[in-house]
N, C-alpha and C. Protein backbone atom coordinates (compact mmCIF):
# COMPACT_ATOMS: atom_id res chain seq x y z
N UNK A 1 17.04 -10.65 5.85
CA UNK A 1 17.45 -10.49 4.47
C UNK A 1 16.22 -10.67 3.56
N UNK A 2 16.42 -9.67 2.79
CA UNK A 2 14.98 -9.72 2.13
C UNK A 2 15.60 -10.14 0.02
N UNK A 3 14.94 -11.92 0.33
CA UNK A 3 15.70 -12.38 -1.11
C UNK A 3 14.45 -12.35 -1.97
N UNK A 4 13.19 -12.05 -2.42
CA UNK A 4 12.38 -12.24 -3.11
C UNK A 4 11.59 -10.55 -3.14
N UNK A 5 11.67 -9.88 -4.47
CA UNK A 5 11.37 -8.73 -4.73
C UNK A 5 10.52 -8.21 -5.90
N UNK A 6 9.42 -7.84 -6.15
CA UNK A 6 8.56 -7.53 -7.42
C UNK A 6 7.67 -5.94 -7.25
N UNK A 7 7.70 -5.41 -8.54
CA UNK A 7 7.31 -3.81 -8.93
C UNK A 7 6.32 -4.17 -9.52
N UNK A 8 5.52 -3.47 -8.94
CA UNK A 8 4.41 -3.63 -9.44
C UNK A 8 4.07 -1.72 -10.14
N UNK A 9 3.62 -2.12 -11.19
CA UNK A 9 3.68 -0.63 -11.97
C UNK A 9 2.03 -0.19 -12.58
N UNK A 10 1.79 0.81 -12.19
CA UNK A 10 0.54 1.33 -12.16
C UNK A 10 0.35 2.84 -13.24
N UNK A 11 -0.32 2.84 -14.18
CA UNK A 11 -0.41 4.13 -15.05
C UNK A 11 -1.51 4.50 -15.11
N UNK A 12 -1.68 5.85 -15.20
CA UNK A 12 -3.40 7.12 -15.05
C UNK A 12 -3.05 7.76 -15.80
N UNK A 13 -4.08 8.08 -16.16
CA UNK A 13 -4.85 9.00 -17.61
C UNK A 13 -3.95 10.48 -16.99
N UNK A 14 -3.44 10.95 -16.58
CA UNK A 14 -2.91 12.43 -15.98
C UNK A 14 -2.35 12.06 -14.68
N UNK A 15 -1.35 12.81 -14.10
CA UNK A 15 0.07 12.72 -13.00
C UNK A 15 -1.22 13.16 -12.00
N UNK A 16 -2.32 13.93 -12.65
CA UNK A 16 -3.12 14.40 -10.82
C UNK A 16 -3.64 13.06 -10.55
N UNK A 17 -4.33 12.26 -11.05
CA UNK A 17 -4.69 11.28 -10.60
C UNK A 17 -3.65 10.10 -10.30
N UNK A 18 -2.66 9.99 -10.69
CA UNK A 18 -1.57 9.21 -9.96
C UNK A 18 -1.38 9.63 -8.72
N UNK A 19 -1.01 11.11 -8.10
CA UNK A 19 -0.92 11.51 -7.11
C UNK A 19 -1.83 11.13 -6.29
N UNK A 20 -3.29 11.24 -6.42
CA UNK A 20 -4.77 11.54 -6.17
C UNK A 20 -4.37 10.11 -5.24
N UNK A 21 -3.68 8.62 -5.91
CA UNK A 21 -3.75 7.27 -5.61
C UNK A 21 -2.45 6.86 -5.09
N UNK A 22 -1.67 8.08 -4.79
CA UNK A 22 -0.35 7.99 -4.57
C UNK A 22 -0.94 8.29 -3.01
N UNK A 23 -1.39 9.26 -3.13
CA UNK A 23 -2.00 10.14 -1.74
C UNK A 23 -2.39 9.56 -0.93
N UNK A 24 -3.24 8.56 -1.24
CA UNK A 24 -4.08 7.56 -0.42
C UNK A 24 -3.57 6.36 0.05
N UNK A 25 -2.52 5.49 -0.81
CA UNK A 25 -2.06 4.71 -0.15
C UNK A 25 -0.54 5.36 0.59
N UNK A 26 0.15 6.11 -0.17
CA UNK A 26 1.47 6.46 0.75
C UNK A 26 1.52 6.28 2.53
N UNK A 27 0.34 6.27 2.78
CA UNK A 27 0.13 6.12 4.67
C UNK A 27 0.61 4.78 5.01
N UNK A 28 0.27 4.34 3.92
CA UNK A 28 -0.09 2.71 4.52
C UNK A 28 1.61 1.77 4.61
N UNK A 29 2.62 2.57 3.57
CA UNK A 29 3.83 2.35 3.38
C UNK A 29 4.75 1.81 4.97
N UNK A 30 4.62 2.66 5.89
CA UNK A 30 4.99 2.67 7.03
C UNK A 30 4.22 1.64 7.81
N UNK A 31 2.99 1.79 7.49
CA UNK A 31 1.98 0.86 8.92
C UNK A 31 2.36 -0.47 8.48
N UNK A 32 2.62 -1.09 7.56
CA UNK A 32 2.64 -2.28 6.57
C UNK A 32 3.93 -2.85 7.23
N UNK A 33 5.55 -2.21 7.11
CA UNK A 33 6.02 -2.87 6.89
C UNK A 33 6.59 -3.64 8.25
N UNK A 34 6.78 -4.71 7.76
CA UNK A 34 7.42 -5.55 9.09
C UNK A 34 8.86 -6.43 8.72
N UNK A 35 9.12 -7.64 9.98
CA UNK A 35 10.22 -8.33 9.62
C UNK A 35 10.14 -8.94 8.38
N UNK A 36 9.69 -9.30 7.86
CA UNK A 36 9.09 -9.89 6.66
C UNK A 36 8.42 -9.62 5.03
N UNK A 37 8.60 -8.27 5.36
CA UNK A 37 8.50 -7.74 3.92
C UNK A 37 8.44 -6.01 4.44
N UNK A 38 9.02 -5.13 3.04
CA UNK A 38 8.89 -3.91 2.83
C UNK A 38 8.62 -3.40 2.05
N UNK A 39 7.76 -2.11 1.52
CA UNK A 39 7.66 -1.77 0.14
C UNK A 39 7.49 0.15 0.08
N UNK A 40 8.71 0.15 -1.22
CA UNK A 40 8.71 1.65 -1.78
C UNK A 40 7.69 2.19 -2.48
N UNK A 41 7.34 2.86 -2.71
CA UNK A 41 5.95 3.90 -3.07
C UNK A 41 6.91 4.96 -4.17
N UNK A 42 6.89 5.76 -5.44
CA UNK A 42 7.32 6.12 -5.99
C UNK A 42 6.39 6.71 -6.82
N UNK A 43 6.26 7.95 -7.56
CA UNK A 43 5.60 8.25 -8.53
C UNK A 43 6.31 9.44 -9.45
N UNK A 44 6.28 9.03 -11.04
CA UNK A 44 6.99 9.65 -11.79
C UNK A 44 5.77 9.98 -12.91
N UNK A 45 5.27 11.03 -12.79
CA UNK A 45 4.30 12.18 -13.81
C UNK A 45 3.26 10.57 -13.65
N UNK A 46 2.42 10.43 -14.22
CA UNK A 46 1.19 9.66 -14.11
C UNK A 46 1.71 8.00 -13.96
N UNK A 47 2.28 7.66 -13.89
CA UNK A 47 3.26 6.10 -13.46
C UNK A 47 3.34 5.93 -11.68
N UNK A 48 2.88 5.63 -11.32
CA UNK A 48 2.97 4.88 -10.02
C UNK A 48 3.67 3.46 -9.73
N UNK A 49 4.57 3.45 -9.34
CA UNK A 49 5.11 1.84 -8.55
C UNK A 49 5.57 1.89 -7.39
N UNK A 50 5.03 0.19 -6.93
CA UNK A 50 5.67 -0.28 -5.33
C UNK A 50 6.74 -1.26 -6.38
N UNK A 51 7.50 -1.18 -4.95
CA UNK A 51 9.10 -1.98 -4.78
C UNK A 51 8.39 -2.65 -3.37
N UNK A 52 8.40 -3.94 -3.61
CA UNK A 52 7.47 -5.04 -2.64
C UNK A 52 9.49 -6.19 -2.90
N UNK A 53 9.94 -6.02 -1.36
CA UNK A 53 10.80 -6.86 -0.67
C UNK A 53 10.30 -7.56 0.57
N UNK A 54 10.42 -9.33 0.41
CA UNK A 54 10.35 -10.42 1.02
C UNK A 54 11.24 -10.82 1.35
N UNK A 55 10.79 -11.74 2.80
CA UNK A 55 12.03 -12.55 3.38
C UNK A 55 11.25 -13.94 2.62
N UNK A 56 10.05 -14.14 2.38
CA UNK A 56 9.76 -15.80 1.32
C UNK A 56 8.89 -15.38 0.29
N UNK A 57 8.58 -16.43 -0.10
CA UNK A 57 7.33 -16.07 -1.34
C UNK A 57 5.86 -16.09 -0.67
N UNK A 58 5.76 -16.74 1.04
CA UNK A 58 4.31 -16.29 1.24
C UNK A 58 4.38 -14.67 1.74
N UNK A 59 5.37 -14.43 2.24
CA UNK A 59 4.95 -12.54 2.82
C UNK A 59 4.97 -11.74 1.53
N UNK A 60 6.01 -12.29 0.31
CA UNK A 60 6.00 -11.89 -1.09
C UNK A 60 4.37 -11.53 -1.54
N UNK A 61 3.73 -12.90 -1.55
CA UNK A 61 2.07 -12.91 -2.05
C UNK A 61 1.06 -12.15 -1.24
N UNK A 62 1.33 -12.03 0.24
CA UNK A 62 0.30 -11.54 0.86
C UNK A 62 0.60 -9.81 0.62
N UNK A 63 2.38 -9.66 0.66
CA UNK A 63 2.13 -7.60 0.43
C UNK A 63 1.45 -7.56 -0.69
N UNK A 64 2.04 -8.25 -1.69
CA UNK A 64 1.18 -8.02 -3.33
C UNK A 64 -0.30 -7.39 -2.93
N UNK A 65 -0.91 -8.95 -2.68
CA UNK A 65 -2.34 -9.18 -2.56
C UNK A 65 -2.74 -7.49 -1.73
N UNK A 66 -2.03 -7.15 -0.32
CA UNK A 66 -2.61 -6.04 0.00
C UNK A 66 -2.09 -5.08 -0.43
N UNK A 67 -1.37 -4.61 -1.36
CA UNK A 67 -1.30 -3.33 -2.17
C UNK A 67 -2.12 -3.51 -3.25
N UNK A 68 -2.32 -4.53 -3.89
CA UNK A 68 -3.17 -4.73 -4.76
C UNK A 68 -4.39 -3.59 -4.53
N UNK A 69 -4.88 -4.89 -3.54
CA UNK A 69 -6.30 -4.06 -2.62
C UNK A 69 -6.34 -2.38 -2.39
N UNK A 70 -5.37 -2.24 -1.70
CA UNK A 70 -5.41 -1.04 -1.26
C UNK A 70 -5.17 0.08 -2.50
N UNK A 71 -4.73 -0.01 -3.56
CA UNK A 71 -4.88 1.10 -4.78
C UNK A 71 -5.93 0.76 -5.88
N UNK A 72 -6.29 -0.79 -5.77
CA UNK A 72 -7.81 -0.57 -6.10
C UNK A 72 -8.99 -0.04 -5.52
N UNK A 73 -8.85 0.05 -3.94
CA UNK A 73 -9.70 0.87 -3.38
C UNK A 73 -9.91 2.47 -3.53
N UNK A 74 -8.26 3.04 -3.15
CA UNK A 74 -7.93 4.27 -3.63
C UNK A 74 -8.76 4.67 -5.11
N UNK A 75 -8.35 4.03 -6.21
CA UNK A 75 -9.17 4.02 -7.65
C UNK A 75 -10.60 4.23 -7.72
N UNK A 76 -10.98 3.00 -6.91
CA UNK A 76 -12.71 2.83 -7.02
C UNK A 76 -12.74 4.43 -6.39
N UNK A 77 -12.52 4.84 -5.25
CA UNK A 77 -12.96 6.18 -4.61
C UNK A 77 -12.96 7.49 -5.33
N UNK A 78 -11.72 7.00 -6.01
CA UNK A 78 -11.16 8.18 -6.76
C UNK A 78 -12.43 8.53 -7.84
N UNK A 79 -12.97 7.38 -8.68
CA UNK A 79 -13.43 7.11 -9.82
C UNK A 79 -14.91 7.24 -9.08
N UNK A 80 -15.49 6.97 -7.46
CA UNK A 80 -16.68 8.00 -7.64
C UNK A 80 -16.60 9.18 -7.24
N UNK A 81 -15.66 9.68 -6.64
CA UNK A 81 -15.38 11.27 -6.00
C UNK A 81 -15.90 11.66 -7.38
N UNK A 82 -14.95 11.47 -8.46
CA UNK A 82 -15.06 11.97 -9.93
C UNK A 82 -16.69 12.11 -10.52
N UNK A 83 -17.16 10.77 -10.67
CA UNK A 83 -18.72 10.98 -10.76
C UNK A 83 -19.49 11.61 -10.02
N UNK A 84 -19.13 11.87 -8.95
CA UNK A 84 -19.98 12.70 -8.31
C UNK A 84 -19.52 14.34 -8.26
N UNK A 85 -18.65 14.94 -8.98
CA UNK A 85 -17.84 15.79 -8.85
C UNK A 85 -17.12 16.56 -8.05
N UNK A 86 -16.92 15.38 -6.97
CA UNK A 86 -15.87 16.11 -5.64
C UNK A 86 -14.56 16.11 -5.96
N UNK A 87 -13.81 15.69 -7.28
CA UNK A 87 -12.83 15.45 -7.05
C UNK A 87 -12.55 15.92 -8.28
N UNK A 88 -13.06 16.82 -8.84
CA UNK A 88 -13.05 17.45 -10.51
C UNK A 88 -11.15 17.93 -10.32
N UNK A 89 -11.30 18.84 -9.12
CA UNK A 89 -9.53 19.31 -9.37
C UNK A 89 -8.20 18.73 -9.67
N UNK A 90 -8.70 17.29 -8.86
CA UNK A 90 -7.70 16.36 -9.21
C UNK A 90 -7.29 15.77 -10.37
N UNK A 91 -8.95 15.91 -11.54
CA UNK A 91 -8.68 14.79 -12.67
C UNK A 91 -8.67 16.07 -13.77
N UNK A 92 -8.56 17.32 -13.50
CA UNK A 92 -8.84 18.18 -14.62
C UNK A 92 -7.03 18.68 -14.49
N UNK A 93 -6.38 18.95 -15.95
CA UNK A 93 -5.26 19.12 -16.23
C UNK A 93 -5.40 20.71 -16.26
């Protein structure tokens, strides 16, 4: 039973780059979840959120902590693909 639950909500300058960070972690949705916590992936035009469900408040803190991670990584990449212009298609409307 999963009694402890938090959304974490994420917004980008344009829906391509939500996708762009949607793209990158959506894999990880499946590898992640276990007896002990699960989490939904969702994206509505440039708004991104996880739905992060716990069986306590430590598996609660640790999915946080690694989705955290993992769409700030997505970001940082995203944000040099961009500077370097590999990733112009994604951030141009």
């Amino acid at each position: 039973m999963f009694s402890h639950d938090v959304t974490l909500e994420f917004a980008y300058p344009s829906p391509r780059v939500a996708r762009l960070v949607e793209e990158a972690v959506a894999l990880e949705t499946a590898a992640l979840e276990d007896d002990r916590s699960r989490t939904t992936l969702e994206r509505d035009g440039r708004h991104l959120t996880l739905g992060i469900q716990a069986t306590d408040l430590t598996a609660l803190r640790a999915a946080c902590n690694t989705w955290c991670t993992l769409v700030d990584v997505a970001e940082q990449s995203a944000a040099i693909g961009r500077r370097r212009g590999y990733l112009d298609h994604h951030f141009n409307e």
